[in-house]
C-alpha atoms as a PDB file:
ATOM      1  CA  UNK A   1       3.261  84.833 199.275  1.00  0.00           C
ATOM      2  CA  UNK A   2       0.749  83.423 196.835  1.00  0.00           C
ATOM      3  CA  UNK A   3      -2.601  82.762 197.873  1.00  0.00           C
ATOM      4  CA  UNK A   4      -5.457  81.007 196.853  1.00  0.00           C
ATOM      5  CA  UNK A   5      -9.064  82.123 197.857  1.00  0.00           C
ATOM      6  CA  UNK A   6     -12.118  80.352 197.875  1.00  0.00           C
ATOM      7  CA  UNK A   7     -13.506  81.875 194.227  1.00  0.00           C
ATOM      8  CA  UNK A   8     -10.514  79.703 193.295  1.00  0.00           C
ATOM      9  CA  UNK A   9     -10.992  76.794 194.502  1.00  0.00           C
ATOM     10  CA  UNK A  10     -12.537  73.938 192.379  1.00  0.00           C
ATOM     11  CA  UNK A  11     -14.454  70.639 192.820  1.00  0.00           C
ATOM     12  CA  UNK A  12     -12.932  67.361 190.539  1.00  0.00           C
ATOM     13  CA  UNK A  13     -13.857  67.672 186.876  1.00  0.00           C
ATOM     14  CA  UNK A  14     -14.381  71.476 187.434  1.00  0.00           C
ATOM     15  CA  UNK A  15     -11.179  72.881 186.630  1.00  0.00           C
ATOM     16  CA  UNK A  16     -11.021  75.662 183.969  1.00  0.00           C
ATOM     17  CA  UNK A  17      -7.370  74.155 182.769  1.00  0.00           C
ATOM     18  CA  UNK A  18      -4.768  71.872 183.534  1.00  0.00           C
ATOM     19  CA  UNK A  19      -2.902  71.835 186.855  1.00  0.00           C
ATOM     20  CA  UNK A  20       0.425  72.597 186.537  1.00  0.00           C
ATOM     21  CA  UNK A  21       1.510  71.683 190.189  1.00  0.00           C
ATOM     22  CA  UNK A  22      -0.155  69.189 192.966  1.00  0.00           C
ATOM     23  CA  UNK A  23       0.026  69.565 196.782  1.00  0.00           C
ATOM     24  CA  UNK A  24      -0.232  66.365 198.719  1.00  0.00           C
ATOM     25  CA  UNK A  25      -2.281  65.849 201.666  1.00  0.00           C
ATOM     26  CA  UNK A  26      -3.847  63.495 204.064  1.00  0.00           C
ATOM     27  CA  UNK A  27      -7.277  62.881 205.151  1.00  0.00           C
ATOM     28  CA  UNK A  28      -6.952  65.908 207.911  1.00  0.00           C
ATOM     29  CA  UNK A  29      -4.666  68.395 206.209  1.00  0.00           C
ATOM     30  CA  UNK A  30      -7.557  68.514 203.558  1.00  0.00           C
ATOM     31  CA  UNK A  31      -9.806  69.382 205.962  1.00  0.00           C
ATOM     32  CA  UNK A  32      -8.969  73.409 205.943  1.00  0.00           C
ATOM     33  CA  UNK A  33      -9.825  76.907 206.337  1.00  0.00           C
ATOM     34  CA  UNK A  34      -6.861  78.923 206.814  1.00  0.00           C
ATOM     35  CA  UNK A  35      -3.148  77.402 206.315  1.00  0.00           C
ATOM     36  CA  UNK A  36       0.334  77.789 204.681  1.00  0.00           C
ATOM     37  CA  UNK A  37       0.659  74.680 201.968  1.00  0.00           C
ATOM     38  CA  UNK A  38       3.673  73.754 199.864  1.00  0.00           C
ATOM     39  CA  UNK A  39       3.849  71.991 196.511  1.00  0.00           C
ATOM     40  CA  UNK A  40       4.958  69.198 195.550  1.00  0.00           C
ATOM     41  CA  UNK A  41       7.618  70.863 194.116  1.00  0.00           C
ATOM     42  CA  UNK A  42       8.402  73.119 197.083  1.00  0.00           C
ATOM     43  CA  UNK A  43       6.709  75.798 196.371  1.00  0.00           C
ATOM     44  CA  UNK A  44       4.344  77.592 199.576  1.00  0.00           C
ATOM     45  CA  UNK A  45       1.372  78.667 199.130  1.00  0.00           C
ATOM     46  CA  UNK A  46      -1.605  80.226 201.502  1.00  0.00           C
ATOM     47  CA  UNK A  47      -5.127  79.249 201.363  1.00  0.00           C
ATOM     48  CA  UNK A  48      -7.415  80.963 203.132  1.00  0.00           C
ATOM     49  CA  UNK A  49     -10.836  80.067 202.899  1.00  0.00           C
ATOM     50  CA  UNK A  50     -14.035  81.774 204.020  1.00  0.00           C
ATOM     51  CA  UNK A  51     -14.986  78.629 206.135  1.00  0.00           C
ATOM     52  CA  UNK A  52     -13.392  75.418 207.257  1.00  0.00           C
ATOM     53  CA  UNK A  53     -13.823  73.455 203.998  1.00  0.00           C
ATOM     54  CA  UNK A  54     -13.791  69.450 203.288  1.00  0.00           C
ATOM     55  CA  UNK A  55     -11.144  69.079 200.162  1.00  0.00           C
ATOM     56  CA  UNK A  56     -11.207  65.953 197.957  1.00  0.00           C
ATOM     57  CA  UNK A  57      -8.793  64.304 195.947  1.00  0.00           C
ATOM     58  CA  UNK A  58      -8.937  65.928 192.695  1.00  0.00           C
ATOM     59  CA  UNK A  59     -10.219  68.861 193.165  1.00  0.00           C
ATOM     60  CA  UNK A  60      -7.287  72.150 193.096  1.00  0.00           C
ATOM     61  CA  UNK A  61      -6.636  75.145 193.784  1.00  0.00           C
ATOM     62  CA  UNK A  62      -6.221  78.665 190.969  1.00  0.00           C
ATOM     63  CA  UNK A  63      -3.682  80.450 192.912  1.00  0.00           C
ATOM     64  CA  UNK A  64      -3.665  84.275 191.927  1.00  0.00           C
ATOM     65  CA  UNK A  65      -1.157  84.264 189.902  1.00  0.00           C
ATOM     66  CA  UNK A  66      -3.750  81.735 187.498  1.00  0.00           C
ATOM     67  CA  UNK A  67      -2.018  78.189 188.055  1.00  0.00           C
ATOM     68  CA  UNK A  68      -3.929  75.184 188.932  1.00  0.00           C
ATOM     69  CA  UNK A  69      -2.736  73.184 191.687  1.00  0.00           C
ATOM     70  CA  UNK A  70      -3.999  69.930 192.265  1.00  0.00           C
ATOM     71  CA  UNK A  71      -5.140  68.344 195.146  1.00  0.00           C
ATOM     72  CA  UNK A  72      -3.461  64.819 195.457  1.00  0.00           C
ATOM     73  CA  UNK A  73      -4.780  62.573 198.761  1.00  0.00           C
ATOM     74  CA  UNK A  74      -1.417  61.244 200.619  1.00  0.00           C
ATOM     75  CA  UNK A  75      -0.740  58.065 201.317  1.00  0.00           C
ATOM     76  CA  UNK A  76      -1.512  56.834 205.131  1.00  0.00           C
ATOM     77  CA  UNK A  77      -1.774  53.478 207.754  1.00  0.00           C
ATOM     78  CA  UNK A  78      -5.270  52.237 207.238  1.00  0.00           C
ATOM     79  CA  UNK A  79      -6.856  48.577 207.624  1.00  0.00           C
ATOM     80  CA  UNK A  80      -8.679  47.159 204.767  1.00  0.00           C
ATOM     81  CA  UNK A  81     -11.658  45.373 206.561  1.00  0.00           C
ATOM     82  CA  UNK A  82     -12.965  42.124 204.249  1.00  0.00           C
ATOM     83  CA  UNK A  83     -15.936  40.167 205.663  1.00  0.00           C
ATOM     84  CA  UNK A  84     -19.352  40.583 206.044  1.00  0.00           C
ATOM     85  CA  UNK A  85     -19.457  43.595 205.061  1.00  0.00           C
ATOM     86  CA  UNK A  86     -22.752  45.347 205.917  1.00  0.00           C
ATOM     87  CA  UNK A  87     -22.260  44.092 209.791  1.00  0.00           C
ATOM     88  CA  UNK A  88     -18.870  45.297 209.796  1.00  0.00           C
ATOM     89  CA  UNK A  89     -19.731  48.766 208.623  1.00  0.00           C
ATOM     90  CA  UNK A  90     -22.182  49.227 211.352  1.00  0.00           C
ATOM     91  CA  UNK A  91     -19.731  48.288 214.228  1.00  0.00           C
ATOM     92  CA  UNK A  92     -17.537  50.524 212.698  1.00  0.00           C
ATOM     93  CA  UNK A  93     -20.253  53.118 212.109  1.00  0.00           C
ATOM     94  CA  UNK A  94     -21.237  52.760 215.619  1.00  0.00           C
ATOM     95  CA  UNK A  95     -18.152  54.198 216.657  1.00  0.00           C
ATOM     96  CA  UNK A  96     -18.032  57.257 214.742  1.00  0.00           C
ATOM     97  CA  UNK A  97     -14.693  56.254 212.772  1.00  0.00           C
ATOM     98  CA  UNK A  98     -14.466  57.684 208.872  1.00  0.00           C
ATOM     99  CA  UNK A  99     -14.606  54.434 206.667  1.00  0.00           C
ATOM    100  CA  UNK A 100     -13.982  54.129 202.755  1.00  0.00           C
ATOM    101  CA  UNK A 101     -16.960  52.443 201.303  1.00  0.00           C
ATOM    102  CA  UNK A 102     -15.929  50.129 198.600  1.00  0.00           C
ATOM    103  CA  UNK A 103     -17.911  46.920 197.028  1.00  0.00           C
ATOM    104  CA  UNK A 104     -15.349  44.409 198.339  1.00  0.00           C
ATOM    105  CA  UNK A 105     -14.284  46.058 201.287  1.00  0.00           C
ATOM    106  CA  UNK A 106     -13.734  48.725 204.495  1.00  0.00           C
ATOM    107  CA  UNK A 107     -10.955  50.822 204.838  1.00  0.00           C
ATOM    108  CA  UNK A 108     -10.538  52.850 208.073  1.00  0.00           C
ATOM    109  CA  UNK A 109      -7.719  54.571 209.637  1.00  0.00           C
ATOM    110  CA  UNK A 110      -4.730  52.287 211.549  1.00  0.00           C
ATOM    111  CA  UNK A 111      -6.204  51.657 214.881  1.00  0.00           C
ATOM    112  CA  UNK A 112      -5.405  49.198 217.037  1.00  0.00           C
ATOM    113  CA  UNK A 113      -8.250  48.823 219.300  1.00  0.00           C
ATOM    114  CA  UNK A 114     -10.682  48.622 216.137  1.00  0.00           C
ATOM    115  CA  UNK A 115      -8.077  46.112 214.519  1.00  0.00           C
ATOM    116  CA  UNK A 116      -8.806  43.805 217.525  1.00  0.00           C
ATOM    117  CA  UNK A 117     -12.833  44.451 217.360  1.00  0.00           C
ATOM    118  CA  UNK A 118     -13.199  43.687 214.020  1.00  0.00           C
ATOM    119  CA  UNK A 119     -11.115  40.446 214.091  1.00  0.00           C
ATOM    120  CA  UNK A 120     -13.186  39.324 217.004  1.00  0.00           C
ATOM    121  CA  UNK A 121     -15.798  39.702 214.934  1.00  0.00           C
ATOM    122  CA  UNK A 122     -14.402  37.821 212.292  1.00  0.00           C
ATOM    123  CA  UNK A 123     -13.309  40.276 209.844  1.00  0.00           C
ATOM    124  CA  UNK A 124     -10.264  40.165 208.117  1.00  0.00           C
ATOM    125  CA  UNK A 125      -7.897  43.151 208.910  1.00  0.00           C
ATOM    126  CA  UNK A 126      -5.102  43.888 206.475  1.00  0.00           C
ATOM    127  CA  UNK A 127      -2.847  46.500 207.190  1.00  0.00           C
ATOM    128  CA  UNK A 128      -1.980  48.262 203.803  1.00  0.00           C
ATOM    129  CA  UNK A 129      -0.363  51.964 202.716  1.00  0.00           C
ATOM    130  CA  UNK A 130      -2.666  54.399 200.530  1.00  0.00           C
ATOM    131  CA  UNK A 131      -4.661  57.165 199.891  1.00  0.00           C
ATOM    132  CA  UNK A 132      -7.682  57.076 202.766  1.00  0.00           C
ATOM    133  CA  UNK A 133     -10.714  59.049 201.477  1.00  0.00           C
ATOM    134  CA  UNK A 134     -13.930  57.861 203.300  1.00  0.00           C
ATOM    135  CA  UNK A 135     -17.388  58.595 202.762  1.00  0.00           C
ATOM    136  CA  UNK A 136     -18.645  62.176 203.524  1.00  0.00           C
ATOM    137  CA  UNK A 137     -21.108  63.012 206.486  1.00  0.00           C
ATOM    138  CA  UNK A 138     -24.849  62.603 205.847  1.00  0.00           C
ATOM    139  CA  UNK A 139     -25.417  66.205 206.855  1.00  0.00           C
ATOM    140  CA  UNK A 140     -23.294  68.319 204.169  1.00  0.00           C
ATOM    141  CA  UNK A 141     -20.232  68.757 206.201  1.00  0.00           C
ATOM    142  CA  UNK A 142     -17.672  66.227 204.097  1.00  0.00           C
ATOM    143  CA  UNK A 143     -17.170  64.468 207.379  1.00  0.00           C
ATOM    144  CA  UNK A 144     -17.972  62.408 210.075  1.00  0.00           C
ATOM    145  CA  UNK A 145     -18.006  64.779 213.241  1.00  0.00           C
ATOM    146  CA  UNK A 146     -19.661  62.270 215.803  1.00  0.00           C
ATOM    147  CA  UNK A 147     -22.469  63.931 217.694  1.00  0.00           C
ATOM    148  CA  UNK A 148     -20.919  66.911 218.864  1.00  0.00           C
ATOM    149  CA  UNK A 149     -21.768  68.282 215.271  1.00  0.00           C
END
């Protein structure tokens, strides 16, 4: 099987040359160390990575065999959060829950019981489709671990 090894991997904007392939995954799956991935095309694919490493959209793979494969964030349920914005992101801070940082709004993952917070609080909560890539963790681990970290 192919693999691709962390001398291989590369940040957005750092690729050596133009992907010929794309793997698409969600907010967890690109969250990896060690896993089987297939193409978008079909072809597998093994990464295994010295340490458990936060992937972005954008950023790709150089499988040994010297093709780029693109990293491409899958579409998932979130809520897009409108409102006052600052207030909102510190309930939703307060609980530990990954949030997209945009000017005009929140998104966070589909969840119920943070649906219903946030429109008691008198946000509005729009349940929409797309690509969920929230801001990383303050301490250089790409995510928000809570404070078991």
């Amino acid at each position: 099987m192919i693999q691709a090894t962390t001398s291989k991997t590369y940040r957005a904007g750092q690729w050596p040359r133009l992907a010929t392939g794309r793997v698409i995954l969600g907010y967890d799956e690109r969250f990896l160390r060690r896993r089987r991935l297939e193409t978008a095309s079909g072809e597998g694919f093994m990464v295994d990575l010295p340490e458990t490493t936060n992937l972005m959209s954008g950023d790709a793979f150089e499988l040994d065999d010297g093709r780029i494969i693109e990293i491409v964030a899958a579409d998932e349920d979130v809520l897009v959060i409108t409102g006052d914005l600052p207030r909102l992101a510190w309930h939703i801070g307060n609980r530990h829950t990954p949030c997209e940082i945009r000017p005009d709004r929140l998104i966070i993952r589909a969840d119920h019981v943070l649906a219903a917070m946030l429109a008691g609080l008198g946000a509005g909560v729009t349940p929409a489709r797309m690509p969920f890539t929230p801001e990383g963790g303050a301490y250089g681990m790409g995510r928000t671990m809570g404070h078991a970290h």
